[in-house]
Protein backbone atom coordinates (compact mmCIF):
# COMPACT_ATOMS: atom_id res chain seq x y z
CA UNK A 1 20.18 -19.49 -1.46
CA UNK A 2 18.24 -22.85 -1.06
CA UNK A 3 21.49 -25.00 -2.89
CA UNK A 4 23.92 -22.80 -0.55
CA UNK A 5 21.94 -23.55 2.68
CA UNK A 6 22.70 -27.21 1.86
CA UNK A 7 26.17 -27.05 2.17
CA UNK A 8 25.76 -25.66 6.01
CA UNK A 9 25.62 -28.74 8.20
CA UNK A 10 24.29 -26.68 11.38
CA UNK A 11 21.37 -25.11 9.28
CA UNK A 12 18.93 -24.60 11.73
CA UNK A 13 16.14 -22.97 9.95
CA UNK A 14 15.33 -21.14 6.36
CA UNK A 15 12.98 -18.58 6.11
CA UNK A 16 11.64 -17.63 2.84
CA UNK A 17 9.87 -14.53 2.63
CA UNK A 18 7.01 -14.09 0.46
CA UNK A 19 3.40 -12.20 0.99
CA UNK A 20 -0.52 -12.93 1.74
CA UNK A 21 -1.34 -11.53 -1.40
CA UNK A 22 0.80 -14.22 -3.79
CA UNK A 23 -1.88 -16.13 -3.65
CA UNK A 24 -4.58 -13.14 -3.66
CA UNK A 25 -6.70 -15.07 -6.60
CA UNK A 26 -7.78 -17.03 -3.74
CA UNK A 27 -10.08 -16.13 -0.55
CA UNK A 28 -9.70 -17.23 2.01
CA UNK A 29 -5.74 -17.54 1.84
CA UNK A 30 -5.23 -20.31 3.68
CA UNK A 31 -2.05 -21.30 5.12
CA UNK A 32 -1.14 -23.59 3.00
CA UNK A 33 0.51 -24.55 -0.87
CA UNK A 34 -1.73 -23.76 -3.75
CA UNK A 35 -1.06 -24.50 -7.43
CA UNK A 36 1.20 -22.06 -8.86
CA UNK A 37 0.59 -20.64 -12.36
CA UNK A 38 3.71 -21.72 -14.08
CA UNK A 39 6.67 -23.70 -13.13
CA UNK A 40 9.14 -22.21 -12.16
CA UNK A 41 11.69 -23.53 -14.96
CA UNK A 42 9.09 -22.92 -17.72
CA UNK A 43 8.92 -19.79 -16.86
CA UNK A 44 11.97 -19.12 -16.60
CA UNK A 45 12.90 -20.69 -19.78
CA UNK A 46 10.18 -18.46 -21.36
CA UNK A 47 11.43 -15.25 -20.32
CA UNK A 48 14.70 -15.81 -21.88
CA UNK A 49 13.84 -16.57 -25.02
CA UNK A 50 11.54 -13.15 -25.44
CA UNK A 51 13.18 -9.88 -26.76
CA UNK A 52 12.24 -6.88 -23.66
CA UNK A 53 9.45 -5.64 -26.33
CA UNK A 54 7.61 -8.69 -27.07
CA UNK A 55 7.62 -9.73 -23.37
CA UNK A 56 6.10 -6.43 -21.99
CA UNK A 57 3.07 -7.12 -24.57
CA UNK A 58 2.21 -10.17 -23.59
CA UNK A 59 2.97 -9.64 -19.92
CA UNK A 60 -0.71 -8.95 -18.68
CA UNK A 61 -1.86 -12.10 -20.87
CA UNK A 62 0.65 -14.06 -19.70
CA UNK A 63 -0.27 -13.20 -15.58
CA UNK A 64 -3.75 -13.35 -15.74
CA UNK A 65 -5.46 -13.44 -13.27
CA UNK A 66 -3.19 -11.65 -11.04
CA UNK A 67 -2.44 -8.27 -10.91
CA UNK A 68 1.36 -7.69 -11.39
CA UNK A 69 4.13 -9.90 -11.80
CA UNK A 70 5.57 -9.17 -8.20
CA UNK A 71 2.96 -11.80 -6.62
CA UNK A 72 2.91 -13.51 -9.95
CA UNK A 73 6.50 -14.41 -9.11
CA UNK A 74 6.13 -15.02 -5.31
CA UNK A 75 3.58 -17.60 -5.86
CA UNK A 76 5.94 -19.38 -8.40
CA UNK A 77 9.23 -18.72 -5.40
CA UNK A 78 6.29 -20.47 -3.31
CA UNK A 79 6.47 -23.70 -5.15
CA UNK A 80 10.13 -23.67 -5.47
CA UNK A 81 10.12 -23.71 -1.91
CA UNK A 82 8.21 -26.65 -1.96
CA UNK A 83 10.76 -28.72 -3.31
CA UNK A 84 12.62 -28.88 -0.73
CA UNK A 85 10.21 -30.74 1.63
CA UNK A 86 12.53 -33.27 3.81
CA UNK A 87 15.50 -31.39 2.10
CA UNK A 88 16.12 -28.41 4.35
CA UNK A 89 14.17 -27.07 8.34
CA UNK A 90 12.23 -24.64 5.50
CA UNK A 91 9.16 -22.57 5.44
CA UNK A 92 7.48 -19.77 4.19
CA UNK A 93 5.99 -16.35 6.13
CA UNK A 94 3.74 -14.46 4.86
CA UNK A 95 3.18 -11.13 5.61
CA UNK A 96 0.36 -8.61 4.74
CA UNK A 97 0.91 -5.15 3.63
CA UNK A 98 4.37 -4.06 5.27
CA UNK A 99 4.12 -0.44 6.86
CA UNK A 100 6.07 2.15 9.03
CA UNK A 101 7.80 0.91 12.27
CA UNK A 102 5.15 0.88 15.42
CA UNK A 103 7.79 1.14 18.03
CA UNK A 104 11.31 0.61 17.24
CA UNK A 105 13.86 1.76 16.47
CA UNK A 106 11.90 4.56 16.50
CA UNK A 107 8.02 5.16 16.05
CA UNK A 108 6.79 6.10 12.38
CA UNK A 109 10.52 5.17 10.63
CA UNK A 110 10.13 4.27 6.85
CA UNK A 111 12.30 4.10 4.25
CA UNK A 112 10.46 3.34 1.13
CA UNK A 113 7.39 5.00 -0.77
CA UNK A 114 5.43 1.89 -2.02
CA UNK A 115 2.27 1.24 -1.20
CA UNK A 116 0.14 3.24 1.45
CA UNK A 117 3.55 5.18 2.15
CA UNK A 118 3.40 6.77 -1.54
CA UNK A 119 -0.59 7.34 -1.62
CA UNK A 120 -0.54 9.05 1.44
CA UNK A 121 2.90 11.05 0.56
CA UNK A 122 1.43 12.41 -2.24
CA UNK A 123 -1.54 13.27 -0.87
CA UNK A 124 0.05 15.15 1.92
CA UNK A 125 1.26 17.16 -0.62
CA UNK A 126 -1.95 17.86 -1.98
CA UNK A 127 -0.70 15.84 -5.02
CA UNK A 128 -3.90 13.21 -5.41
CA UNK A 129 -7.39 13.94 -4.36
CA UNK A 130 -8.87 10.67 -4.82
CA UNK A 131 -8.09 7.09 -4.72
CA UNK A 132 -10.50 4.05 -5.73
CA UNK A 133 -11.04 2.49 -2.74
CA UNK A 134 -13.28 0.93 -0.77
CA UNK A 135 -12.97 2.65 2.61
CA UNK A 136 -15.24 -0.22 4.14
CA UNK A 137 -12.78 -3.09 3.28
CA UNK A 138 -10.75 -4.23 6.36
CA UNK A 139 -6.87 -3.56 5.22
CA UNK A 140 -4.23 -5.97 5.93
CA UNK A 141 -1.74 -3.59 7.33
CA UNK A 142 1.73 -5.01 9.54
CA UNK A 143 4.41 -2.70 11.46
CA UNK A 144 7.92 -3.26 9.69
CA UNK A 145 9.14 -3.65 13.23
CA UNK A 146 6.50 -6.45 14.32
CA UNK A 147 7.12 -8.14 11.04
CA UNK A 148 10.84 -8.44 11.47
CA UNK A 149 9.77 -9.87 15.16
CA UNK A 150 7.33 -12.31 13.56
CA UNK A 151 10.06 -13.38 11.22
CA UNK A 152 12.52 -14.32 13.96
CA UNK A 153 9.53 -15.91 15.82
CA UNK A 154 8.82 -17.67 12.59
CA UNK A 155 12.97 -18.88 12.02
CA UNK A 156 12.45 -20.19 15.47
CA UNK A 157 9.24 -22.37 15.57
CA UNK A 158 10.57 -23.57 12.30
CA UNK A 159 14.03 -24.73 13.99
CA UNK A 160 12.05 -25.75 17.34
CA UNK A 161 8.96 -26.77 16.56
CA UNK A 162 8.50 -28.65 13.22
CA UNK A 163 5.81 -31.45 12.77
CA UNK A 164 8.09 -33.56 11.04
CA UNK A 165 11.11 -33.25 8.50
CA UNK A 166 8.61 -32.89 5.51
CA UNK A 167 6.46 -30.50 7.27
CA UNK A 168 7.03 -26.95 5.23
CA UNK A 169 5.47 -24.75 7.68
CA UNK A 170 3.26 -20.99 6.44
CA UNK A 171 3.06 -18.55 8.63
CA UNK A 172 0.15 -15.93 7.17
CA UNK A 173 1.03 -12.97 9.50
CA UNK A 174 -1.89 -10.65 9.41
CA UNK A 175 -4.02 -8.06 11.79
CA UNK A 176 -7.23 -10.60 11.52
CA UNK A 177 -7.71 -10.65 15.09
CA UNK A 178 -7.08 -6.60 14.53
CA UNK A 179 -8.52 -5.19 11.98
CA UNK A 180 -8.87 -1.48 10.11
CA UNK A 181 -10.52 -0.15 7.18
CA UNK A 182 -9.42 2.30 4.44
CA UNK A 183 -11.61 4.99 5.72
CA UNK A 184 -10.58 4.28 9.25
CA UNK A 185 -7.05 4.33 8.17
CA UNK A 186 -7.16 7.37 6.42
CA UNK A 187 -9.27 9.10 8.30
CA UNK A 188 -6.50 9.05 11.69
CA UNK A 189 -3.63 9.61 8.99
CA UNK A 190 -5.22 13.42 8.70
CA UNK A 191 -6.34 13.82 11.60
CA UNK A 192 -2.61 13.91 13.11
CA UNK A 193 -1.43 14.32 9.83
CA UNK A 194 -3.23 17.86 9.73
CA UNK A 195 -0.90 18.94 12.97
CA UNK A 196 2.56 18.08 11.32
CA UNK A 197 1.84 19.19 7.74
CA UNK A 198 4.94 19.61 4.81
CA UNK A 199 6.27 22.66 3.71
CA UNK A 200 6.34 20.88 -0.04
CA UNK A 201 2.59 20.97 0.00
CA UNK A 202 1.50 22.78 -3.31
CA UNK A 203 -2.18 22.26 -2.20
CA UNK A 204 -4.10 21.78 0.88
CA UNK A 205 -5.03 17.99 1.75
CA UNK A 206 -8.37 16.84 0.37
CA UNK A 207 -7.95 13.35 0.05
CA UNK A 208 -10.66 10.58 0.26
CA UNK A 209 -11.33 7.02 -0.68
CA UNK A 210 -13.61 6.72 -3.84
CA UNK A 211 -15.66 3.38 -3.90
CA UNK A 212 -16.98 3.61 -7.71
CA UNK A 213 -14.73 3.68 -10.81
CA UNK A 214 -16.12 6.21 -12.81
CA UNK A 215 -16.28 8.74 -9.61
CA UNK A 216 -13.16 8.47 -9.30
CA UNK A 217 -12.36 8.94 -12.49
CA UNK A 218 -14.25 12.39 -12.92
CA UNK A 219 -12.40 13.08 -9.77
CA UNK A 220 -8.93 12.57 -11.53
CA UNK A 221 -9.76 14.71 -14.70
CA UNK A 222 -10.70 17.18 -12.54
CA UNK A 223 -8.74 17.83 -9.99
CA UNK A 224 -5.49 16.09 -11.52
CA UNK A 225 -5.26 15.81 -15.15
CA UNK A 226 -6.76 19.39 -15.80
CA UNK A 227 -4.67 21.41 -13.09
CA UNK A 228 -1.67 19.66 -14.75
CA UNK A 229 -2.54 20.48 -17.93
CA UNK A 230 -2.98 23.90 -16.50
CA UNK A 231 0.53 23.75 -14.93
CA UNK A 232 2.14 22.83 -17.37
CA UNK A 233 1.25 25.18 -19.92
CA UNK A 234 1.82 28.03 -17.44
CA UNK A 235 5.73 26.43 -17.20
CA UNK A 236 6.46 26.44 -20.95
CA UNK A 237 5.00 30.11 -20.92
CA UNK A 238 8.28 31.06 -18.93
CA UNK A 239 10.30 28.96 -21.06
CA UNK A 240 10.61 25.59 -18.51
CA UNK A 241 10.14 22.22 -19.41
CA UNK A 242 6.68 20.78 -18.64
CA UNK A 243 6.20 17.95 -15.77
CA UNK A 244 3.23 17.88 -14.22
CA UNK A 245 1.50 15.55 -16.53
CA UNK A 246 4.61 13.12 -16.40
CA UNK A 247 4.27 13.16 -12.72
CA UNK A 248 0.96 12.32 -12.83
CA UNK A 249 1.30 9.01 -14.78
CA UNK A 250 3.58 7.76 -12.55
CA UNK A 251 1.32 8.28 -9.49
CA UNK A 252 -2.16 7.08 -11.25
CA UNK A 253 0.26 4.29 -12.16
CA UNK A 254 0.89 3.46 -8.37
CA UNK A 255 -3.09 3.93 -7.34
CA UNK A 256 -4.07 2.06 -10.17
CA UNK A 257 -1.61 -0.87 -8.85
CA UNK A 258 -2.88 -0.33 -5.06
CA UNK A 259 -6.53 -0.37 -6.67
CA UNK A 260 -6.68 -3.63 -6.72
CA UNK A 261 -5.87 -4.78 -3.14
CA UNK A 262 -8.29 -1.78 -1.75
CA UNK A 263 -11.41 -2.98 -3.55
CA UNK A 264 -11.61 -6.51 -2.48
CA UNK A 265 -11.45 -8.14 1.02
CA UNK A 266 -9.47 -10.96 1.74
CA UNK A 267 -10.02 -13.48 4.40
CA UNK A 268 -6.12 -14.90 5.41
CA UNK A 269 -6.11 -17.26 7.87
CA UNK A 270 -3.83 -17.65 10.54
CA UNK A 271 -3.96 -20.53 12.66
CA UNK A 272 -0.63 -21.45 12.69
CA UNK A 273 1.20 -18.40 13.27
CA UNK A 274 -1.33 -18.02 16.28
CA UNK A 275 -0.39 -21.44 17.13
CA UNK A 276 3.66 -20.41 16.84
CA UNK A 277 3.32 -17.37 19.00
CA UNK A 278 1.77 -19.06 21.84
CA UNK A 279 4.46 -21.49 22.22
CA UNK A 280 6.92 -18.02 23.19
CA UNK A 281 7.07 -17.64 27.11
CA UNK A 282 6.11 -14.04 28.62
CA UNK A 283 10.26 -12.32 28.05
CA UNK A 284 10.40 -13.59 24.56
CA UNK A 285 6.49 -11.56 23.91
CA UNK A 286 7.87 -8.80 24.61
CA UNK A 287 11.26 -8.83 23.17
CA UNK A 288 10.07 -10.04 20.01
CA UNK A 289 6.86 -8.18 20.00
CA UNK A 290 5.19 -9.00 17.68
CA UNK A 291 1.40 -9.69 18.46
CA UNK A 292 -0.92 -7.49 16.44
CA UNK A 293 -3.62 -8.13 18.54
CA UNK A 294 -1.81 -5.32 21.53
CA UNK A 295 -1.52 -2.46 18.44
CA UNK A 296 -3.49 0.51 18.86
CA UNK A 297 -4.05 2.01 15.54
CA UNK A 298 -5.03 5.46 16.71
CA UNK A 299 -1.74 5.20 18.71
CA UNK A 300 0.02 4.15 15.82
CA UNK A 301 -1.22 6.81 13.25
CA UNK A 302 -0.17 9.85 15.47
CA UNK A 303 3.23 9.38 14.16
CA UNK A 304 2.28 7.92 11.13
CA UNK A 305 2.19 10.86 8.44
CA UNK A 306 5.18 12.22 10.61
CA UNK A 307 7.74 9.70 9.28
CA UNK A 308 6.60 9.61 6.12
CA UNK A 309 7.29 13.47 6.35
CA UNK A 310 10.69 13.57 7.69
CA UNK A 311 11.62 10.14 6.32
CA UNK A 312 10.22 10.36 2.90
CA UNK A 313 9.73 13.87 1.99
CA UNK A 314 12.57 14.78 3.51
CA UNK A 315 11.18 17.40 5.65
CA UNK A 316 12.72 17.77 8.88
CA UNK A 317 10.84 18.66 12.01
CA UNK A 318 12.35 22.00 12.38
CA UNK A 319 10.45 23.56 9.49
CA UNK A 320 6.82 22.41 11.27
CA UNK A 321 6.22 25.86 12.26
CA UNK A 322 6.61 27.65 8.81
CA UNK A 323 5.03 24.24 7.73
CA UNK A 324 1.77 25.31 9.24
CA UNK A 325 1.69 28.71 8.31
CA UNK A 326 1.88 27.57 4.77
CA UNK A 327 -0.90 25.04 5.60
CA UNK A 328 -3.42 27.59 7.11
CA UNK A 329 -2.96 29.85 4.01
CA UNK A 330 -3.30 26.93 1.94
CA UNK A 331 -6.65 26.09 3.76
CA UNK A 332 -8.53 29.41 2.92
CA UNK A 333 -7.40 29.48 -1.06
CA UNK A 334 -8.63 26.02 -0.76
CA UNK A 335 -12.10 27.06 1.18
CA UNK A 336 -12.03 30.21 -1.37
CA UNK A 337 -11.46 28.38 -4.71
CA UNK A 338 -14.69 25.88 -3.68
CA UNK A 339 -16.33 29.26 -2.54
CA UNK A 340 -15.78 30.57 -6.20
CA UNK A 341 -16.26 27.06 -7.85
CA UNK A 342 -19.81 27.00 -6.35
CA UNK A 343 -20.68 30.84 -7.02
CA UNK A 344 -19.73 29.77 -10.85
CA UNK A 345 -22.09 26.20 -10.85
CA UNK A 346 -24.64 28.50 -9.10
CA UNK A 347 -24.60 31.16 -11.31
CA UNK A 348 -24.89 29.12 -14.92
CA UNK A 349 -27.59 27.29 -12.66
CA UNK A 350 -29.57 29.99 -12.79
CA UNK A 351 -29.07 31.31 -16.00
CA UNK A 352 -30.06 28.07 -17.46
CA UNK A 353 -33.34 28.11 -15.05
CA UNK A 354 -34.10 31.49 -16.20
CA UNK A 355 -33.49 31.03 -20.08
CA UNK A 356 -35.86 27.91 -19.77
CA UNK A 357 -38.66 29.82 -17.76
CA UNK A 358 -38.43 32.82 -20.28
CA UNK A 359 -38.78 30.11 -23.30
CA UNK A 360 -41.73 28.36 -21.94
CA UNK A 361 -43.15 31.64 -21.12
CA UNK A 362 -42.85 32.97 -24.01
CA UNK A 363 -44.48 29.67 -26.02
């Protein structure tokens, strides 16, 4: 894209897209360059001399100390981009964790499930109970819609507003000046979520951020890996083919990959982008809104769960009221299976408590 941009004479501006979190090894994330891990030929060079096998085992080596190899590879594009200095009107924007729409075209519109969008799918479903999380870490959370406004505002002050020709401008676009935590986050999901449930749901919603590791993990062999297991026998009983425990490695996959950007608190800052959007006059604010300091989050989350229910799931709104019917029964065999769950840890409570009082009695 960069060597066909240099053939257009009238090139006005470049945008390359990346995200806060290629450069997440770092706090604060500064808008600025930082070292990449590997250049970019190297790299390149490397990968295509590796059979598929012998480069998935040395992958996580190889990426250390970042996560995955999608902002393993955007902090390489980074540098790439930084070749160009004097060469093309370039820069980079950064933004944080791209959401549902906010406002337009219309409010809670999404069209993928990575992310937030899948955790909170799947939960709505009654899929997951628990994720590790830290529900007190501030989450860096952007409207697609606001984004796609910051980018334009971005390709302009780029065009417009350069310091000089080898000035490669970074826009970190963030909700600093508006922040929200996990539990904040998840906590107004369900509270509107609750009012346009799914007619999918197999369970009622318990979901819940889970700040320690090994919590979290008693959480998942109990209340995902053994009703699988349960599930799944109880399929090839009638002679169908098992899935439940398939399904579940793909979604402890995802929360184990959104782990890692829920546990730790990042610091981007933001000056310039702040510095870009006060150069737009009063029309331009609001037709490329884009300023995260004006969003409302408990505004935003009444329609969040509700797109990622008709847009995701695939649930249109017609079905809400046999939705909620479903929900309310699901609600008491939920209330009735802790009921029972309890009576049982009560009961062998006891038992044990009386055995022991009947032993030391009788020595």
């Amino acid at each position: 894209m960069m060597s066909l941009s240099k053939e257009l004479p009238k090139l006005q501006s470049f945008v390359h897209v990346s995200t806060v979190y290629s450069q997440c090894i770092h706090n604060p994330i500064e808008e600025k360059f930082y070292d990449p891990p590997m250049d970019d030929d190297k790299l390149i060079n490397l990968v295509d001399s590796m059979n598929e096998k012998l480069l998935d085992d040395i992958t996580p080596k190889l990426i250390e100390p970042w996560p995955n190899t999608y902002v393993y590879t955007k902090s390489v594009a980074e540098n790439i981009v930084k070749t160009q200095s004097g060469l093309l009107p370039i820069g980079i924007f950064r933004p944080g964790i791209v959401i549902s729409t906010y406002r337009e075209p219309i409010r809670g519109w999404v069209d993928n499930l990575h992310g937030p969008m899948g955790i909170y799918a799947a939960a709505g479903k009654g899929l997951i109970r628990s994720h590790n999380c830290d529900g007190s870490v501030k989450v860096c959370l952007v409207p697609v819609d606001l984004t796609t406004n910051a980018l334009i505002v971005s390709a302009w002050d780029i065009a417009n507003n350069r310091r000089s020709k080898d000035d490669i401008p970074i826009y970190n676009y963030v909700c600093y000046e508006n922040p929200i935590t996990y539990k904040e986050m998840t906590e107004m999901t369900f509270k509107y979520g609750h009012l346009t449930p799914t007619k999918d749901a197999i369970w009622y919603c318990n979901f819940g951020p889970t700040k320690y590791r090994l919590l979290h993990l008693f959480y998942v062999y109990l209340f995902h890996l053994l009703p699988a297991f349960i599930m799944d026998i109880g399929m090839l009983c009638f002679a169908k083919k098992p899935r439940f425990q398939k399904m579940y490695n793909r979604l402890h996959k995802m929360l184990n990959l959104c782990s890692y950007f829920s546990l730790i608190e990042w610091k981007p800052t933001n000056e310039r982008w702040i510095e870009a959007l006060k150069k737009l006059n009063s029309e331009d604010r609001e037709l490329f809104y884009c300023d995260m300091k004006d969003v409302v989050w408990d505004t935003y989350f009444k329609t969040y769960f509700l797109g990622i229910r008709i847009y995701l799931l695939k649930d249109p709104i017609y079905t809400l009221p046999q939705a909620r019917k479903k929900w309310e029964r699901l609600y008491w065999i939920h209330q009735t299976f802790k009921l029972v769950i309890a009576c049982i840890f009560l009961t062998i409570t006891w038992t044990m408590i009386l055995k022991l009082f009947i032993t030391c009695k009788s020595a």
